[in-house]
C-alpha atoms as a PDB file:
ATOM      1  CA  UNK A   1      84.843 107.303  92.212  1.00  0.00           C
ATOM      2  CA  UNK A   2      84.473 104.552  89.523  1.00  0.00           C
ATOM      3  CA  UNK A   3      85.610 101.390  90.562  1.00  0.00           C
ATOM      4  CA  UNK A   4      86.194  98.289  88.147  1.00  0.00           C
ATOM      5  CA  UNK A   5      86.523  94.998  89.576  1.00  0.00           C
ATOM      6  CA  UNK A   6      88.290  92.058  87.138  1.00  0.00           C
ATOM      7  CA  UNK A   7      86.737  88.722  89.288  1.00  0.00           C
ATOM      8  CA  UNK A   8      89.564  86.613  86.700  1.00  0.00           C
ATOM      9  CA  UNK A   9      89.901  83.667  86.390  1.00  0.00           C
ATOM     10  CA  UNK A  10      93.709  82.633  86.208  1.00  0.00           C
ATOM     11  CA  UNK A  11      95.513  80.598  84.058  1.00  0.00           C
ATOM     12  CA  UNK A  12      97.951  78.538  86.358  1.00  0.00           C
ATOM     13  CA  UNK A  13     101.496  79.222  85.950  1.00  0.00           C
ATOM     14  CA  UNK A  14     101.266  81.484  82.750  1.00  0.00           C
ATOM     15  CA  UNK A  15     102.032  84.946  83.692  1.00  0.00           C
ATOM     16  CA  UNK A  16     102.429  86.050  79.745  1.00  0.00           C
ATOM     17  CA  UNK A  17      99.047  84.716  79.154  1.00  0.00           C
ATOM     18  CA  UNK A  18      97.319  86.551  82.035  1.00  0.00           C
ATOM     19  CA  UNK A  19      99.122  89.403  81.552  1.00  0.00           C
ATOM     20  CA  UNK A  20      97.302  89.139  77.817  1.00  0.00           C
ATOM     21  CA  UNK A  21      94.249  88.960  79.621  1.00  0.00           C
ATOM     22  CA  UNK A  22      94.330  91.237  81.856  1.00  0.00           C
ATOM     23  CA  UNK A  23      95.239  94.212  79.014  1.00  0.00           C
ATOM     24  CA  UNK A  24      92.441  93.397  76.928  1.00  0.00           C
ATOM     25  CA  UNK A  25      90.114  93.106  79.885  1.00  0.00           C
ATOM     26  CA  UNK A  26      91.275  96.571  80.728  1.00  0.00           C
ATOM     27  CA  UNK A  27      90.997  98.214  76.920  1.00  0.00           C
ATOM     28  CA  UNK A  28      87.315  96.618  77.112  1.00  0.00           C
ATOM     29  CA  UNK A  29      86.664  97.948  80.208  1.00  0.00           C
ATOM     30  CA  UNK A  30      87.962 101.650  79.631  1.00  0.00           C
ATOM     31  CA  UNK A  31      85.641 101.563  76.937  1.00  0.00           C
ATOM     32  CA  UNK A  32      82.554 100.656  78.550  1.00  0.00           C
ATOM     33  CA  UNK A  33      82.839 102.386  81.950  1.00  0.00           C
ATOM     34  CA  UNK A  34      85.547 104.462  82.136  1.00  0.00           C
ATOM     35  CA  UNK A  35      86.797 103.611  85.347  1.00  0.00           C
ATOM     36  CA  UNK A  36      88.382 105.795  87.643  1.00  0.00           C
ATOM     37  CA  UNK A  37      90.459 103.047  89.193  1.00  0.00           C
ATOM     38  CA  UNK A  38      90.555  98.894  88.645  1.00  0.00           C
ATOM     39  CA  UNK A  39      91.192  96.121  90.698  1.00  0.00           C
ATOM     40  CA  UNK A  40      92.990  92.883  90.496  1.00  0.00           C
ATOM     41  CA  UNK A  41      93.203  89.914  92.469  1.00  0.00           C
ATOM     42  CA  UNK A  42      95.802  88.241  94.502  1.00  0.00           C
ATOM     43  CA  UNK A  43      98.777  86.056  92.551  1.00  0.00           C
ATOM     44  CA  UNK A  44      97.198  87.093  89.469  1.00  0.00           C
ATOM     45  CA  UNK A  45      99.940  86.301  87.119  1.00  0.00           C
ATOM     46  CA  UNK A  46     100.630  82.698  88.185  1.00  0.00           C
ATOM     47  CA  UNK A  47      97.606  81.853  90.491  1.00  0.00           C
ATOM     48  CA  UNK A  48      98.348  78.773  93.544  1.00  0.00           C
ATOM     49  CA  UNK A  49     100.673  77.040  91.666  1.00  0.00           C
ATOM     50  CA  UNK A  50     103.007  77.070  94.999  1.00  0.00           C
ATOM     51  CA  UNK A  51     105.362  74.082  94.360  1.00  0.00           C
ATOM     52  CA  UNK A  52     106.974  75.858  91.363  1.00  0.00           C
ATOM     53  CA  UNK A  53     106.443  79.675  92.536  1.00  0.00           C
ATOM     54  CA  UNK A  54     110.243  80.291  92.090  1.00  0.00           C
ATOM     55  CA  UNK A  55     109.807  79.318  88.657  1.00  0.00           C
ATOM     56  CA  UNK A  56     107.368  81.625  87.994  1.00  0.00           C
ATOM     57  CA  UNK A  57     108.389  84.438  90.515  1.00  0.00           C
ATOM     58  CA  UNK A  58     108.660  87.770  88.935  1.00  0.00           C
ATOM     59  CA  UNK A  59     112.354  89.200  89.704  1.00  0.00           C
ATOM     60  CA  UNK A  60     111.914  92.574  91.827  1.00  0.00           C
ATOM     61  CA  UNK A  61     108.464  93.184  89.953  1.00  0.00           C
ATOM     62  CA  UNK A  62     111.167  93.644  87.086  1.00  0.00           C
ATOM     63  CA  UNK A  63     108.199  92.421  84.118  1.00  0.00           C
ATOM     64  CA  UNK A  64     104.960  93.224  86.298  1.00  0.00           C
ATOM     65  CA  UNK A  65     105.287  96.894  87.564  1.00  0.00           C
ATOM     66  CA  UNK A  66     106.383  98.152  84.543  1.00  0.00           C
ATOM     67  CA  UNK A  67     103.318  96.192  82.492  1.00  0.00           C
ATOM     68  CA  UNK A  68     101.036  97.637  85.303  1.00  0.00           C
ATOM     69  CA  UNK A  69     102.598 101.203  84.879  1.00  0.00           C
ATOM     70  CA  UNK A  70     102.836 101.025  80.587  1.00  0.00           C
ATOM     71  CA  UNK A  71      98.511 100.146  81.714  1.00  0.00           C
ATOM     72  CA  UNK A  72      97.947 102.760  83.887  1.00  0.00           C
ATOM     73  CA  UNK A  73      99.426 105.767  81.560  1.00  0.00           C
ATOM     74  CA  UNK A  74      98.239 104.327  78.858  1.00  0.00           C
ATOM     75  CA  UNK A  75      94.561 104.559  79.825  1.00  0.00           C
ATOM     76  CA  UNK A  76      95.350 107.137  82.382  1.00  0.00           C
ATOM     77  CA  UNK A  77      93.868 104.592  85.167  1.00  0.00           C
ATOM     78  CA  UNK A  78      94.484 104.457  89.103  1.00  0.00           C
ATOM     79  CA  UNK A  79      95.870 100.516  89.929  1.00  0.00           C
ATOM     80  CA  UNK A  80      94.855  98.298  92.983  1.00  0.00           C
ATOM     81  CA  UNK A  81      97.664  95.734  90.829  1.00  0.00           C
ATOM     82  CA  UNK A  82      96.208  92.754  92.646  1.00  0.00           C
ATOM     83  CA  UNK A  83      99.498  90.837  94.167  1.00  0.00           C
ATOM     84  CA  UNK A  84     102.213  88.965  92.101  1.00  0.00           C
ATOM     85  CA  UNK A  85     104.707  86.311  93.284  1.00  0.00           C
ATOM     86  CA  UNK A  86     107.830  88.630  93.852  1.00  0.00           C
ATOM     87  CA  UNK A  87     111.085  87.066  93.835  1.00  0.00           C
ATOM     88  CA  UNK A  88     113.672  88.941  96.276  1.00  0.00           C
ATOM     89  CA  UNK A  89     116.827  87.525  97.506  1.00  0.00           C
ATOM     90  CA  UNK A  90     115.853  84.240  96.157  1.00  0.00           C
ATOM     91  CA  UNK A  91     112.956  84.419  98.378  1.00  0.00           C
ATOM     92  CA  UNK A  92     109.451  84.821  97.390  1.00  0.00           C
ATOM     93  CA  UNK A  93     106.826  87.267  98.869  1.00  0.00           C
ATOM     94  CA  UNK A  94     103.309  87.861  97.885  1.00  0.00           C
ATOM     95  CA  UNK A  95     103.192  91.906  97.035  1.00  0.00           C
ATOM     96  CA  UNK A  96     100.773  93.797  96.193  1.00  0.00           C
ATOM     97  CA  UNK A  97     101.361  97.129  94.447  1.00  0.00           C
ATOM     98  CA  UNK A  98      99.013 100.851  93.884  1.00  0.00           C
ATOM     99  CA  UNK A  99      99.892 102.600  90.808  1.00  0.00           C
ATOM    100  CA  UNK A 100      98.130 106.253  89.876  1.00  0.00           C
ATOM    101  CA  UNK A 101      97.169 107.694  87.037  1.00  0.00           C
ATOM    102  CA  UNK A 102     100.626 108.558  86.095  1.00  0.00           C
ATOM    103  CA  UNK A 103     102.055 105.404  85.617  1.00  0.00           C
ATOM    104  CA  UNK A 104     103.912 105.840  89.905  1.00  0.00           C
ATOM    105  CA  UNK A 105     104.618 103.687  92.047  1.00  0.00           C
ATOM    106  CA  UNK A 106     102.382 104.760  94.854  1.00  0.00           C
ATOM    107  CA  UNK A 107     102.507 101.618  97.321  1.00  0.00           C
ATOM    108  CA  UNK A 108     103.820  98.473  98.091  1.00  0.00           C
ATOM    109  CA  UNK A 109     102.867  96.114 100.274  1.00  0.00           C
ATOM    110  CA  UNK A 110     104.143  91.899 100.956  1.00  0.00           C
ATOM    111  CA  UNK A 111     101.519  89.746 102.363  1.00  0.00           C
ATOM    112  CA  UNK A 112     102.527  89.443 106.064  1.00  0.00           C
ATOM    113  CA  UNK A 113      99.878  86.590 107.042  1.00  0.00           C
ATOM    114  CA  UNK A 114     100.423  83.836 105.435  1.00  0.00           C
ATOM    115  CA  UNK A 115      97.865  80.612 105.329  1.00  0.00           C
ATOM    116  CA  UNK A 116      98.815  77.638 107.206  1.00  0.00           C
ATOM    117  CA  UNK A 117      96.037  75.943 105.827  1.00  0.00           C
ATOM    118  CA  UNK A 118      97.302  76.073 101.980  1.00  0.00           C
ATOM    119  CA  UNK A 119     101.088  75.790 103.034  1.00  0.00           C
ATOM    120  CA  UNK A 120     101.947  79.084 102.089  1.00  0.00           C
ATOM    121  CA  UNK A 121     104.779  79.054 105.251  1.00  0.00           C
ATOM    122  CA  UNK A 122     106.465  76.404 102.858  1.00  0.00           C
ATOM    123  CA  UNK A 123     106.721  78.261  99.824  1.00  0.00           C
ATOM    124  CA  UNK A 124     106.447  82.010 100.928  1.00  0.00           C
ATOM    125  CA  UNK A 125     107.897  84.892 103.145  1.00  0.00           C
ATOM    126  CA  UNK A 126     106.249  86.824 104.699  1.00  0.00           C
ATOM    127  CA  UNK A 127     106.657  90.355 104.841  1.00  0.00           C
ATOM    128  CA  UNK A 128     107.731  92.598 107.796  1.00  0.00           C
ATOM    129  CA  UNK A 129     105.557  96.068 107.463  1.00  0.00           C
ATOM    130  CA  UNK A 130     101.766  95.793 108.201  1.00  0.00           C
ATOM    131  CA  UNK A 131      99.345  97.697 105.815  1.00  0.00           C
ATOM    132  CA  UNK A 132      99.710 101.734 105.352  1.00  0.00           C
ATOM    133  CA  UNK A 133      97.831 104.570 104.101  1.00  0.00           C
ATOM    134  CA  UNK A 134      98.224 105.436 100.655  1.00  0.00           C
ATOM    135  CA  UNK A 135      96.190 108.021  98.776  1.00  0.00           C
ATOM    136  CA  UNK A 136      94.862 107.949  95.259  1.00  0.00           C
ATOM    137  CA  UNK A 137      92.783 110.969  94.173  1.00  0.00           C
ATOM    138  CA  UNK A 138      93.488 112.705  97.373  1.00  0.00           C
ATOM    139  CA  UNK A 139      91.016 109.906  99.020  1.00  0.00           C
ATOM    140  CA  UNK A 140      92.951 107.833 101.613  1.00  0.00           C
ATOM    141  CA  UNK A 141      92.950 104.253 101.394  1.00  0.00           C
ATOM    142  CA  UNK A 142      94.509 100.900 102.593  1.00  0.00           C
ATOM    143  CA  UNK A 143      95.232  97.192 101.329  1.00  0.00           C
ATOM    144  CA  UNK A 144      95.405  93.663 101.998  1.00  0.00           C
ATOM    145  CA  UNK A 145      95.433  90.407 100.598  1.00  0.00           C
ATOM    146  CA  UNK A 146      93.296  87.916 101.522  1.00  0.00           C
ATOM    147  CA  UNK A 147      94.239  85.921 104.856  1.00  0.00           C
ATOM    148  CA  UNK A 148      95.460  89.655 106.616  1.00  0.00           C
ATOM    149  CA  UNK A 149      90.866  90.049 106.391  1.00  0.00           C
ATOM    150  CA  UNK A 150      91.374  87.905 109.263  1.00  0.00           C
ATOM    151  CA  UNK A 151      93.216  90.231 111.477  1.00  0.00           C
ATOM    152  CA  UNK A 152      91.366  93.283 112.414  1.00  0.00           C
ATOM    153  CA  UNK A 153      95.006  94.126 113.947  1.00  0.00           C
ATOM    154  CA  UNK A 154      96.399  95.677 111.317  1.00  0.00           C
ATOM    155  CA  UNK A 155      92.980  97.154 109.767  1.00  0.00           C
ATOM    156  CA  UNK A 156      91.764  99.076 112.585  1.00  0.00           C
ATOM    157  CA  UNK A 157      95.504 101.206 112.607  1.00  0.00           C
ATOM    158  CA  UNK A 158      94.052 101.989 108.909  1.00  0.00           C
ATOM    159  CA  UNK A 159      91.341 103.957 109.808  1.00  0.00           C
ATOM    160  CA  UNK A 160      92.311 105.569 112.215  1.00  0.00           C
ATOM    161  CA  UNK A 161      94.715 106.473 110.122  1.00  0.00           C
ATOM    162  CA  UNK A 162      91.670 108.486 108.077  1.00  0.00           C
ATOM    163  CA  UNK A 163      91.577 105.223 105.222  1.00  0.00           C
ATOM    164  CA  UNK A 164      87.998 105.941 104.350  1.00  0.00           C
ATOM    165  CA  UNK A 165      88.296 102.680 101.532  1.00  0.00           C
ATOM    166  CA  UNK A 166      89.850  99.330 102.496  1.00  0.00           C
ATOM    167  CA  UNK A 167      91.013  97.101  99.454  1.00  0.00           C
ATOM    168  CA  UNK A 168      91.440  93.589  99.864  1.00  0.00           C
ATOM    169  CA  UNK A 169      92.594  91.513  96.673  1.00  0.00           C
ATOM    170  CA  UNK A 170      92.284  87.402  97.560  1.00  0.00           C
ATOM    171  CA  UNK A 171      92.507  83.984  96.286  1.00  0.00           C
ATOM    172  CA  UNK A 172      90.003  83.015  98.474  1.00  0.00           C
ATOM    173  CA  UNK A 173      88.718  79.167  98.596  1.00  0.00           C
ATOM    174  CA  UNK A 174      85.233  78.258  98.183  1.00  0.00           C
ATOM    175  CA  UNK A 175      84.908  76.262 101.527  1.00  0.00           C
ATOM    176  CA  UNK A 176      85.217  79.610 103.836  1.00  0.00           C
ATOM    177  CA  UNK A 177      83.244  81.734 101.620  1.00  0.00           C
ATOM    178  CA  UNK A 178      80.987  82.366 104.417  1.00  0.00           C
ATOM    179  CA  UNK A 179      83.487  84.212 106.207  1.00  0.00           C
ATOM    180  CA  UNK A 180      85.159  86.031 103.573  1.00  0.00           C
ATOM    181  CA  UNK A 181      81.896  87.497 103.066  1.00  0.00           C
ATOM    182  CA  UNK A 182      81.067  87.977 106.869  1.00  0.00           C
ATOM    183  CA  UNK A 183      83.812  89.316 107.782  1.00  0.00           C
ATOM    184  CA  UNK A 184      84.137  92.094 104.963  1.00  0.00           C
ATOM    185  CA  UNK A 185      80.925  93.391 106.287  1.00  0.00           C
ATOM    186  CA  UNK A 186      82.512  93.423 110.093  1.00  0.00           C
ATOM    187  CA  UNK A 187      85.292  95.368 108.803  1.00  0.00           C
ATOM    188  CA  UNK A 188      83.066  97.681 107.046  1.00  0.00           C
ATOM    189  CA  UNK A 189      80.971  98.381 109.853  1.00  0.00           C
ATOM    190  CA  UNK A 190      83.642  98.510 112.620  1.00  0.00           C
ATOM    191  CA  UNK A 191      86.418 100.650 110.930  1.00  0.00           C
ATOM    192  CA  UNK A 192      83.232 102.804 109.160  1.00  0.00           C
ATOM    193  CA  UNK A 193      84.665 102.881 105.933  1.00  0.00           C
ATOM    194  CA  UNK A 194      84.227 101.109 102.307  1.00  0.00           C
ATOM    195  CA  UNK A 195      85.449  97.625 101.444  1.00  0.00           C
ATOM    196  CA  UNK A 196      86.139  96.842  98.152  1.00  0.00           C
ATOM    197  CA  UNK A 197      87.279  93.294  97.381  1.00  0.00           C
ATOM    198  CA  UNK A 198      88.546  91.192  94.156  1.00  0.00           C
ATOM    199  CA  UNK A 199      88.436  87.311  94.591  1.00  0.00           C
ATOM    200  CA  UNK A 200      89.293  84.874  91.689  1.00  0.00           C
ATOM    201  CA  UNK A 201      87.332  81.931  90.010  1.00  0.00           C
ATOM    202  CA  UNK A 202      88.404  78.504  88.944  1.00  0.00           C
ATOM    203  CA  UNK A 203      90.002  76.344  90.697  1.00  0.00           C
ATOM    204  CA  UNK A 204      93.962  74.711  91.042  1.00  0.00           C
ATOM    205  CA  UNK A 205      94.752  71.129  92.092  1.00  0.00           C
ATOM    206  CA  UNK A 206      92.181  70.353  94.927  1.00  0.00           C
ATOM    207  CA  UNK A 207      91.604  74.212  95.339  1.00  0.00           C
ATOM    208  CA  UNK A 208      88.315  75.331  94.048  1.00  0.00           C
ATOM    209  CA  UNK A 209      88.468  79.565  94.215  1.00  0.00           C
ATOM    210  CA  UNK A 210      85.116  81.284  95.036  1.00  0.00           C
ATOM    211  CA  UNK A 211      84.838  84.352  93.373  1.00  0.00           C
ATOM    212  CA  UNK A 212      82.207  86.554  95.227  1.00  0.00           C
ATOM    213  CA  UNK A 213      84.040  90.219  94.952  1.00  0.00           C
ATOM    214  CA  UNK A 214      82.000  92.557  96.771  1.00  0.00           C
ATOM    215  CA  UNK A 215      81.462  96.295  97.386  1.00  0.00           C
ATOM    216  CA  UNK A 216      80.482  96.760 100.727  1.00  0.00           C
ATOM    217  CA  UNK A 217      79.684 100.213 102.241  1.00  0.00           C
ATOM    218  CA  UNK A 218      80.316 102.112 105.649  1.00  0.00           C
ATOM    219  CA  UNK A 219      77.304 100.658 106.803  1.00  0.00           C
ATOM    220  CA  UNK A 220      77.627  97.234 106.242  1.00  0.00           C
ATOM    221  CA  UNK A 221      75.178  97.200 102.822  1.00  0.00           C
ATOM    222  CA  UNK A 222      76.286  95.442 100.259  1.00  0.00           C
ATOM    223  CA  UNK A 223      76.599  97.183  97.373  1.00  0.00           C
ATOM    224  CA  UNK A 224      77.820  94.840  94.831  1.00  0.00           C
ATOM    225  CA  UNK A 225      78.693  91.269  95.162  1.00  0.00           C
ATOM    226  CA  UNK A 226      79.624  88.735  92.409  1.00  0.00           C
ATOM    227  CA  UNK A 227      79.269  84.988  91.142  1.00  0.00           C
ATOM    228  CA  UNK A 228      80.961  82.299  93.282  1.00  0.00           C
ATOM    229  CA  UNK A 229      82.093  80.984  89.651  1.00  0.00           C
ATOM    230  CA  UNK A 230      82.172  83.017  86.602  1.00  0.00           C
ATOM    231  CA  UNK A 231      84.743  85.541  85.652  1.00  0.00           C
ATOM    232  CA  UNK A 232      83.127  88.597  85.237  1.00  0.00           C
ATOM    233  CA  UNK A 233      83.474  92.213  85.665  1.00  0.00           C
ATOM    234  CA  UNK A 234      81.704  94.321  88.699  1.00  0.00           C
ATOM    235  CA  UNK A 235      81.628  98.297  88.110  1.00  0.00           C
ATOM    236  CA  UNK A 236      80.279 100.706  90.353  1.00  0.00           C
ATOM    237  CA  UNK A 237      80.754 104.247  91.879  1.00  0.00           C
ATOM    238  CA  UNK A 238      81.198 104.809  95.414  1.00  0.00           C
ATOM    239  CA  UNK A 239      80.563 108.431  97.139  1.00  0.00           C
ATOM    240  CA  UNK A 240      83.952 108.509  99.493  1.00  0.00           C
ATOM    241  CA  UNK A 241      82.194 111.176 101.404  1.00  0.00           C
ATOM    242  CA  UNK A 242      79.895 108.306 102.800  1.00  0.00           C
ATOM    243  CA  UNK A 243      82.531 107.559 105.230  1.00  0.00           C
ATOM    244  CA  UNK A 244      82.196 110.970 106.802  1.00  0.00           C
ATOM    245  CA  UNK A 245      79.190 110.760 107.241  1.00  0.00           C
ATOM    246  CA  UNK A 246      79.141 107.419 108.978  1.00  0.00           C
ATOM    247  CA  UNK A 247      81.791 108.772 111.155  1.00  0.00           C
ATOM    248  CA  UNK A 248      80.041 111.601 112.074  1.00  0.00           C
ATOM    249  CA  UNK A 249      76.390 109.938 112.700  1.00  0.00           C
ATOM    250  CA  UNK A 250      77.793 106.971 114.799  1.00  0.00           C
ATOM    251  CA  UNK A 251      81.280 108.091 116.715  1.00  0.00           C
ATOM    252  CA  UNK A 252      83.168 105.092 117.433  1.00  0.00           C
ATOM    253  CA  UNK A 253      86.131 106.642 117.101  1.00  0.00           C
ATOM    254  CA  UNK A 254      86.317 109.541 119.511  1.00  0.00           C
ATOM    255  CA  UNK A 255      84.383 107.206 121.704  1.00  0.00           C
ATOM    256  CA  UNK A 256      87.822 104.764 122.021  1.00  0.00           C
ATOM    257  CA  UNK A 257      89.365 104.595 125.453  1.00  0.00           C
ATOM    258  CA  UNK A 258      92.755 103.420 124.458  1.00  0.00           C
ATOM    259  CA  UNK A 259      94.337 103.918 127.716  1.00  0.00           C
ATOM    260  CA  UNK A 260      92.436 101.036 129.095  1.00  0.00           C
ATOM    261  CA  UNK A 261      92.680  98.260 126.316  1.00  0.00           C
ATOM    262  CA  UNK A 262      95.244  95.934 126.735  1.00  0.00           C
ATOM    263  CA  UNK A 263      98.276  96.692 124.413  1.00  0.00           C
ATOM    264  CA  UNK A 264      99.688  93.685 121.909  1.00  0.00           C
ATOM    265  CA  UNK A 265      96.117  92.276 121.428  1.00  0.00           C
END
């Protein structure tokens, strides 16, 4: 499968403009590499700008699914849309979407750990379903954005589950960038299964964004890891079939003994 990272850097509080962006990154990019599937990154259309997210907040993905779908059968592309401020209810939530080749809807998913750290409580709700398995190419997969890395909680359901490639599309700050890097290789190596992340660049107020997108394999190798601050494009192929063979040479999973963990951990 070829995958097609966009490590963007976002133009705060502009969705028309980034949506510009993003479409000519992608008619480039079909071009050169012919992706099987592309990847955005988290709040793509309006980056941090938090205080004035209802502003900018996209009315039930009324403008952004439908750009992402017009994208996707246009160039007859798979989708890992990144995440968009989504206005509901006149509340906001941070939601990602999959689209296929087809121009579907395959999966939606709102943000459901939000980052005390940035004040995202203040400005956001959370959603209320953890992560689930979607398929794209008859390969299963899951997704998350950015803070949920943290929570090998709702990953671990995932593959057992059979997701044999974990997404994860972030806005992740400079200052941690050690463990958004260490901890994509942990989930790699303890769920046995890809991880294919898309971090921004550039920064927002006091927020400086550290880029760093990675392709990281079943065995914890990383494949593919980019800049800490240019925007750039990372393309590669992954062999799904990898996983298997992880699975198969080092057991974890059959090895479980459920019945004696303690439940709610």
């Amino acid at each position: 499968m070829q995958i097609s990272i966009y490590q963007m850097e976002i133009i705060p509080g502009n969705p028309a403009e980034n949506q510009q962006k993003v479409k000519a990154w992608v008619e480039k990019e079909v071009k050169h590499s012919r992706p099987d599937l592309i990847v955005l990154p988290e709040m793509w259309t309006t980056s941090y700008t938090l205080e004035e997210i209802h502003h900018y907040a996209d009315d039930h993905g009324k403008t952004i699914i439908p750009f992402l779908q017009d994208i996707a059968k246009t160039f007859e592309i798979n989708i890992i849309g990144g995440s968009f401020a989504n206005k509901m209810d006149e509340k906001v939530y941070n939601t990602a979407v999959v689209i296929n080749r087809k121009g579907e809807v395959v999966y939606q998913y709102s943000k459901v750990h939000l980052v005390p750290m940035l004040n995202e409580p203040q400005y956001l709700t959370a959603g209320q379903k953890v992560p689930e398995v979607f398929e794209l190419e008859g390969v299963k997969m899951g997704l998350i954005i950015c803070y949920d890395l943290r929570f090998t909680e709702i990953i671990r359901p995932l593959a057992l589950e059979g997701a044999e490639v974990l997404f994860v599309v972030a806005e992740w700050p400079n200052t941690r960038l050690n463990h958004w890097k260490n901890i994509q290789i942990t989930r790699a190596i303890e769920n046995q299964m890809f991880v294919v992340s898309c971090n921004n660049v550039g920064s927002y107020q006091n927020i400086t964004f550290g880029g760093s997108s990675m392709v990281v394999n079943p065995w914890g190798d990383t494949l593919l890891e980019g800049s800490t601050n240019q925007e750039e494009t990372l393309s590669t192929s992954i062999k799904v079939e990898k996983t298997k063979e992880a699975r198969e040479q080092v057991p974890v999973f059959s090895s479980r003994v459920p019945h004696l963990y303690k439940q709610g951990l």
